[in-house]
C-alpha atoms as a PDB file:
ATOM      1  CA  UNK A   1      19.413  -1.504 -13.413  1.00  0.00           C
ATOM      2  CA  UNK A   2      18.494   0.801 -16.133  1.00  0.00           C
ATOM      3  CA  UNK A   3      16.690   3.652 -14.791  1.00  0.00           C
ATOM      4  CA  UNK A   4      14.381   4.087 -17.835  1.00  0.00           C
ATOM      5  CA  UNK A   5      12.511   1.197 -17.151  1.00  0.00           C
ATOM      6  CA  UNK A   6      11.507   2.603 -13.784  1.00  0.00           C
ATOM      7  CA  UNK A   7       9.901   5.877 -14.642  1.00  0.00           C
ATOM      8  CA  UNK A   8       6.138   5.586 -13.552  1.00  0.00           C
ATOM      9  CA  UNK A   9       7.390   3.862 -10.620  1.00  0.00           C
ATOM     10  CA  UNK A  10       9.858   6.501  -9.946  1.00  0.00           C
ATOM     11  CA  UNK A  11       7.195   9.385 -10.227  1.00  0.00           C
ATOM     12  CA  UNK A  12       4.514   7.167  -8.149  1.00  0.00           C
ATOM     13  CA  UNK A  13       7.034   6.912  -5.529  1.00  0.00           C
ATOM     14  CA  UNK A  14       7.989  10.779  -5.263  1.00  0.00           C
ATOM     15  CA  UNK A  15       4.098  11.499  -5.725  1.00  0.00           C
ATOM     16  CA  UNK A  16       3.073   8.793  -2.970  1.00  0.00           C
ATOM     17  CA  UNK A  17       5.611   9.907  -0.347  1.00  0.00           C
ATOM     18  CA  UNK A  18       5.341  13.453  -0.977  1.00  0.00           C
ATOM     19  CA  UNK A  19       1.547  13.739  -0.480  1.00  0.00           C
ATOM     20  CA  UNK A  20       1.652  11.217   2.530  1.00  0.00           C
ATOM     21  CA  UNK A  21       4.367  13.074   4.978  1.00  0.00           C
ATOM     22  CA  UNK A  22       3.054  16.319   3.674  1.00  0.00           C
ATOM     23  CA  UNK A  23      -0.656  15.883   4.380  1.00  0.00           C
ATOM     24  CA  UNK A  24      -0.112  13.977   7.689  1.00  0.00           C
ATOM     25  CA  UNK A  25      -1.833  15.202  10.341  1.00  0.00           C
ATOM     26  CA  UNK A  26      -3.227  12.336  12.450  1.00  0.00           C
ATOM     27  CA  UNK A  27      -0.035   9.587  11.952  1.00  0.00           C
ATOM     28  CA  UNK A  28       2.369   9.468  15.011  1.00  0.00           C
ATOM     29  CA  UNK A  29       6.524   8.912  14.199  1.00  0.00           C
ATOM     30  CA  UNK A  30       5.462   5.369  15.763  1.00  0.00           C
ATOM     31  CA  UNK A  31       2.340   4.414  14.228  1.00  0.00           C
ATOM     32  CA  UNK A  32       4.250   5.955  10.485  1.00  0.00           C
ATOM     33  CA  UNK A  33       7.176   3.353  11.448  1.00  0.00           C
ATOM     34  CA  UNK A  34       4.517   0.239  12.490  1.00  0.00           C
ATOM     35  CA  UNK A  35       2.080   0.665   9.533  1.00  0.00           C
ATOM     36  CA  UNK A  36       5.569   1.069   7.340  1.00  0.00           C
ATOM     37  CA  UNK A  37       6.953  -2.150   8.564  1.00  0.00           C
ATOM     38  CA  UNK A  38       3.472  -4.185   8.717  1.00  0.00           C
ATOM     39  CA  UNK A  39       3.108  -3.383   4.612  1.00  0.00           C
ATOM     40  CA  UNK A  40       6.445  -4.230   4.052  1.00  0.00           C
ATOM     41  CA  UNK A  41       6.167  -7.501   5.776  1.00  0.00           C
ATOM     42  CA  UNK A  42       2.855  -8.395   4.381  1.00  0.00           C
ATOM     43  CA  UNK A  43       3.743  -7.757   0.859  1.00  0.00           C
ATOM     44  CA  UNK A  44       6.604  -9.464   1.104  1.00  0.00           C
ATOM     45  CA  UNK A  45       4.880 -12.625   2.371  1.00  0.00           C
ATOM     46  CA  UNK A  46       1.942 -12.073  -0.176  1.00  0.00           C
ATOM     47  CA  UNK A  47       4.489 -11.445  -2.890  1.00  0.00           C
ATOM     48  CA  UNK A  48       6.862 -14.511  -2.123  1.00  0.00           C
ATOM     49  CA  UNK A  49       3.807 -16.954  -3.053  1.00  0.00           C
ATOM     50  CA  UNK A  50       1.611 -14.717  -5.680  1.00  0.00           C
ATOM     51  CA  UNK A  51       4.443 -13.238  -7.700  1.00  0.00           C
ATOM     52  CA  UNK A  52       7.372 -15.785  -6.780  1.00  0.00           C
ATOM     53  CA  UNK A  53       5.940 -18.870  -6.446  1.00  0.00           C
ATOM     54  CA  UNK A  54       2.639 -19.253  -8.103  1.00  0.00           C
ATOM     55  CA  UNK A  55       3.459 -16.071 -11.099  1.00  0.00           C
ATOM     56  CA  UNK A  56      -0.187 -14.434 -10.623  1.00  0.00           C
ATOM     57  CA  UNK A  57       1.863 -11.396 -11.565  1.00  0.00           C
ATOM     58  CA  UNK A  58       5.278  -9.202 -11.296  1.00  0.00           C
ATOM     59  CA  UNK A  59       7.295  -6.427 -11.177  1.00  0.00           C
ATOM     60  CA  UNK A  60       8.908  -5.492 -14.293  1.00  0.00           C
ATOM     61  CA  UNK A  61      10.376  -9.509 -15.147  1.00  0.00           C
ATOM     62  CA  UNK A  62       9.458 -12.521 -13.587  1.00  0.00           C
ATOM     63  CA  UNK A  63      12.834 -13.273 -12.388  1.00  0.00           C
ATOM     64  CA  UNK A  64      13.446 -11.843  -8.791  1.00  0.00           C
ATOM     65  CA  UNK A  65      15.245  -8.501  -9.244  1.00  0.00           C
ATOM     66  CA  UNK A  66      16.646  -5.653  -7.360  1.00  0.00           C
ATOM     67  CA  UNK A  67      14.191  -3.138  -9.855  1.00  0.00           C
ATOM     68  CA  UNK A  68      11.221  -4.676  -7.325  1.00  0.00           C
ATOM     69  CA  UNK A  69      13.300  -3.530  -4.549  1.00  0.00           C
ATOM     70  CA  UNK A  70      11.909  -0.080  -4.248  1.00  0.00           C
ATOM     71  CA  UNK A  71       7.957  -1.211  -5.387  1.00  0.00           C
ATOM     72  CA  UNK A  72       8.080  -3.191  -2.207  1.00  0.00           C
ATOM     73  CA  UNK A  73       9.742  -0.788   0.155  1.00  0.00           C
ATOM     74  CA  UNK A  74       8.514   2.759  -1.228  1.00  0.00           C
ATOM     75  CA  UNK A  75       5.250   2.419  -3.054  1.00  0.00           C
ATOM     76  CA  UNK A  76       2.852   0.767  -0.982  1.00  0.00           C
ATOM     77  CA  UNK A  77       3.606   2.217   2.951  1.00  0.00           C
ATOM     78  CA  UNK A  78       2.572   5.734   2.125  1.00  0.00           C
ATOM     79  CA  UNK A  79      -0.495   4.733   0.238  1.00  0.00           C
ATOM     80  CA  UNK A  80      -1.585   2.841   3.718  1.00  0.00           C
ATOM     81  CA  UNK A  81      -0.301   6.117   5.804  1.00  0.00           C
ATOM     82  CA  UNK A  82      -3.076   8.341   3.282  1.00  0.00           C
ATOM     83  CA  UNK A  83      -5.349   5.903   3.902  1.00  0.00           C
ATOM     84  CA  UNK A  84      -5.277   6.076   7.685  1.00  0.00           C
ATOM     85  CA  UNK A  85      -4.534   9.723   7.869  1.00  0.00           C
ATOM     86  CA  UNK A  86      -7.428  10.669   5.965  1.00  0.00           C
ATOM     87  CA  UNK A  87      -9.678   7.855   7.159  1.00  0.00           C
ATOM     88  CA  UNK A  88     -12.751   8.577   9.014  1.00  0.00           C
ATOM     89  CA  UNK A  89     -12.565   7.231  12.524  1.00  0.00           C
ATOM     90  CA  UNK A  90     -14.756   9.562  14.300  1.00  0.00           C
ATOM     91  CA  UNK A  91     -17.720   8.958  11.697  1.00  0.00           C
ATOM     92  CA  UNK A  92     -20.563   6.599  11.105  1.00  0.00           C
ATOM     93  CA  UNK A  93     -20.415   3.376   9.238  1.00  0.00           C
ATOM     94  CA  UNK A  94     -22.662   5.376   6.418  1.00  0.00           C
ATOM     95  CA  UNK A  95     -19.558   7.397   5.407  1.00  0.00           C
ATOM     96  CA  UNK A  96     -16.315   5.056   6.133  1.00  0.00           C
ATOM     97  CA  UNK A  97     -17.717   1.992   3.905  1.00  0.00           C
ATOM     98  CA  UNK A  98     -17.760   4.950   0.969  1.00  0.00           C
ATOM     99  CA  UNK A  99     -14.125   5.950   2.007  1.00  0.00           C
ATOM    100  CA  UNK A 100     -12.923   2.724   1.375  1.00  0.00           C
ATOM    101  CA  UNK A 101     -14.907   2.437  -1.698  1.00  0.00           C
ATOM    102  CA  UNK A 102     -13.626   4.935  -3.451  1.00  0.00           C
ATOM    103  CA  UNK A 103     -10.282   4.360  -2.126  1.00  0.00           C
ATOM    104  CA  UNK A 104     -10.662   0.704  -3.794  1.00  0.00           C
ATOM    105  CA  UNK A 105     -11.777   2.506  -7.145  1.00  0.00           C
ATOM    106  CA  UNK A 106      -8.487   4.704  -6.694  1.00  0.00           C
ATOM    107  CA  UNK A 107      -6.276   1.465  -5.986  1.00  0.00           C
ATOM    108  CA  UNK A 108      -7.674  -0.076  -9.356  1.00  0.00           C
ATOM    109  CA  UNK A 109      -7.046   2.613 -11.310  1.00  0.00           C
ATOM    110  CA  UNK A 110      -3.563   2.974 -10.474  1.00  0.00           C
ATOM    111  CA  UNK A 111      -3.225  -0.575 -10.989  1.00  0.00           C
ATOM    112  CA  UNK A 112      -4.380  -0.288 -14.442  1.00  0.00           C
ATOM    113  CA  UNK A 113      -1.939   2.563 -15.007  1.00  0.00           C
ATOM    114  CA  UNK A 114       0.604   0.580 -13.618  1.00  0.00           C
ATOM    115  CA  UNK A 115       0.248  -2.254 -16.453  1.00  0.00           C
ATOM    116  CA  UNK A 116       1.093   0.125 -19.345  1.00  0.00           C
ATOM    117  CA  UNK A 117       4.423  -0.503 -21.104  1.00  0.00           C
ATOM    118  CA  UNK A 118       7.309   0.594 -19.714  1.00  0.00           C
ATOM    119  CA  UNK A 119       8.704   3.075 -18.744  1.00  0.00           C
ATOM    120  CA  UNK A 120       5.470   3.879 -17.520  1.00  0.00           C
ATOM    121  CA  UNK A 121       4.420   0.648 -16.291  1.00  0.00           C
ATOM    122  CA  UNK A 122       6.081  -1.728 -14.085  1.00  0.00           C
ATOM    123  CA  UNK A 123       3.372  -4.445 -13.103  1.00  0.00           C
ATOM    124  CA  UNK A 124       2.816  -7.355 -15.407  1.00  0.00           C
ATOM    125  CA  UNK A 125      -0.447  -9.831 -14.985  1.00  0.00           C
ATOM    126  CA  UNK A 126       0.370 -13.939 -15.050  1.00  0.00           C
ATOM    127  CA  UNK A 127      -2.845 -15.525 -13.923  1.00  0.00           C
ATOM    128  CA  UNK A 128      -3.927 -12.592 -11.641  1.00  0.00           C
ATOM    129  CA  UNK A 129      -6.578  -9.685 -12.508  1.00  0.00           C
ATOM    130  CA  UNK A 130      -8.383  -6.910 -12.114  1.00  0.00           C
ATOM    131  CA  UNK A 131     -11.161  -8.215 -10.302  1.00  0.00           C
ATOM    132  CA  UNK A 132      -8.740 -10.513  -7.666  1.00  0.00           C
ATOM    133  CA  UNK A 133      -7.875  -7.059  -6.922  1.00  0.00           C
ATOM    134  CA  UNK A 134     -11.396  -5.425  -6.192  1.00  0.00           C
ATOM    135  CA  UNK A 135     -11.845  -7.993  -4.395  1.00  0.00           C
ATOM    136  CA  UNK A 136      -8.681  -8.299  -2.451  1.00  0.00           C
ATOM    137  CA  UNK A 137      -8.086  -4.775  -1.918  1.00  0.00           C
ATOM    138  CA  UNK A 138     -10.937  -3.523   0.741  1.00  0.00           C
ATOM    139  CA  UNK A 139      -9.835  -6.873   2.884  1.00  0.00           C
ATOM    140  CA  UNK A 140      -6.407  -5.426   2.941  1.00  0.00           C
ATOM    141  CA  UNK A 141      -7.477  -2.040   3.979  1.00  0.00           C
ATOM    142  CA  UNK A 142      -9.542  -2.989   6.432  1.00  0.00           C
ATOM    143  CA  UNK A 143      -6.162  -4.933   7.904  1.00  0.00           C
ATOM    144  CA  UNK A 144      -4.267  -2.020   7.591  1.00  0.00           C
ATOM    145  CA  UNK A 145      -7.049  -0.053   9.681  1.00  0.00           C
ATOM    146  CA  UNK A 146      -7.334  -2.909  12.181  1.00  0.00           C
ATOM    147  CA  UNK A 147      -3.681  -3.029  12.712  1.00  0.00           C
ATOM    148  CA  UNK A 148      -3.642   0.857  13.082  1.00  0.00           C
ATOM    149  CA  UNK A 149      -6.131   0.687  15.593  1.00  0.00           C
ATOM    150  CA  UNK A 150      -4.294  -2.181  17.408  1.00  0.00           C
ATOM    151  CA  UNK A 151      -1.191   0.405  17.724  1.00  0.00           C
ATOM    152  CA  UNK A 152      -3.359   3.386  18.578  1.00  0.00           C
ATOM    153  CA  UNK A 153      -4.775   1.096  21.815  1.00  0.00           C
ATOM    154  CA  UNK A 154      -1.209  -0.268  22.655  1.00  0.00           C
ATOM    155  CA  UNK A 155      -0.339   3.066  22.191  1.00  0.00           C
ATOM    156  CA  UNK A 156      -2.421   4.653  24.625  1.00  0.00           C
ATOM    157  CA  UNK A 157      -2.265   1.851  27.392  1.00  0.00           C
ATOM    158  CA  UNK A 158       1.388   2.224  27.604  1.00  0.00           C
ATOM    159  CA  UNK A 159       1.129   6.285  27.920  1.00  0.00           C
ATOM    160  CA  UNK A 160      -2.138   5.987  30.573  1.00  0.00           C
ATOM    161  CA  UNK A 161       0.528   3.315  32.513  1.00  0.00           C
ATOM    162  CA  UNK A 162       3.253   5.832  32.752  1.00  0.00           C
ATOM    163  CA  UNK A 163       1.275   8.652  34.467  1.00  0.00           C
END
């Protein structure tokens, strides 16, 4: 694996996981290692069809590589842990649906960064695009926030049974 190739996604990963642990206030050790798993798993079974199967787009080659290894495992789990740390639960529907919003606009544009030519870039487009994306990407936040909240409650039902 030449290291070279994997700059941007090197840099994104550092960035990503930086700002997410450092900035976490809300995120339990628990709810970091559920949302962390969940993204793993779901890309992985969103990946296996879109990118594997069907080639709507890739990682660096279209051949299944160990260079995707840390885009699936590093990149993606700290972007959903900003997400939810910074989210606002407490607020009105008037300022989450902008939250996500611009969080969508912020997805996009990294995803447009992320198709420049190597080393910078790392994602490659088959029949996939842009707009797949904006379309895609508030339904897979608001998973990611439903899912959350599904650990939160669990959460707190098995600490109100303990006392």
């Amino acid at each position: 694996m030449e290291m070279i190739d994997m700059v941007g996604l090197g840099l994104a990963i550092i960035i990503f996981n930086f700002i997410a642990f450092k900035t976490n206030k809300r995120l339990t050790a628990n709810q970091i290692i559920h949302i962390w798993s969940f993204t793993i798993a779901a890309q992985a079974v969103f990946d296996t069809y879109v990118d594997a199967k069907y080639h709507g787009y890739w990682y660096f080659s279209l051949e299944i590589d160990w260079k995707t290894v840390p885009a699936l495992l590093l990149l993606v789990p700290p972007v959903n842990m900003m997400f939810l740390n910074w989210y606002p639960l407490k607020n009105t529907h008037l300022k989450q649906i902008p939250y996500i919003f611009f969080w969508v606009i912020g997805i996009l544009i990294y995803e447009v960064i992320t198709l420049l030519p190597e080393p910078w870039g790392y994602f490659h487009y088959g029949w996939w695009n842009l707009g797949y994306s904006a379309v895609l990407d508030p339904l897979l936040l608001f998973i990611v926030l439903r899912y959350y909240k599904w650990i939160c409650k669990a959460e707190n039902k098995l600490l109100t049974r303990d006392k």
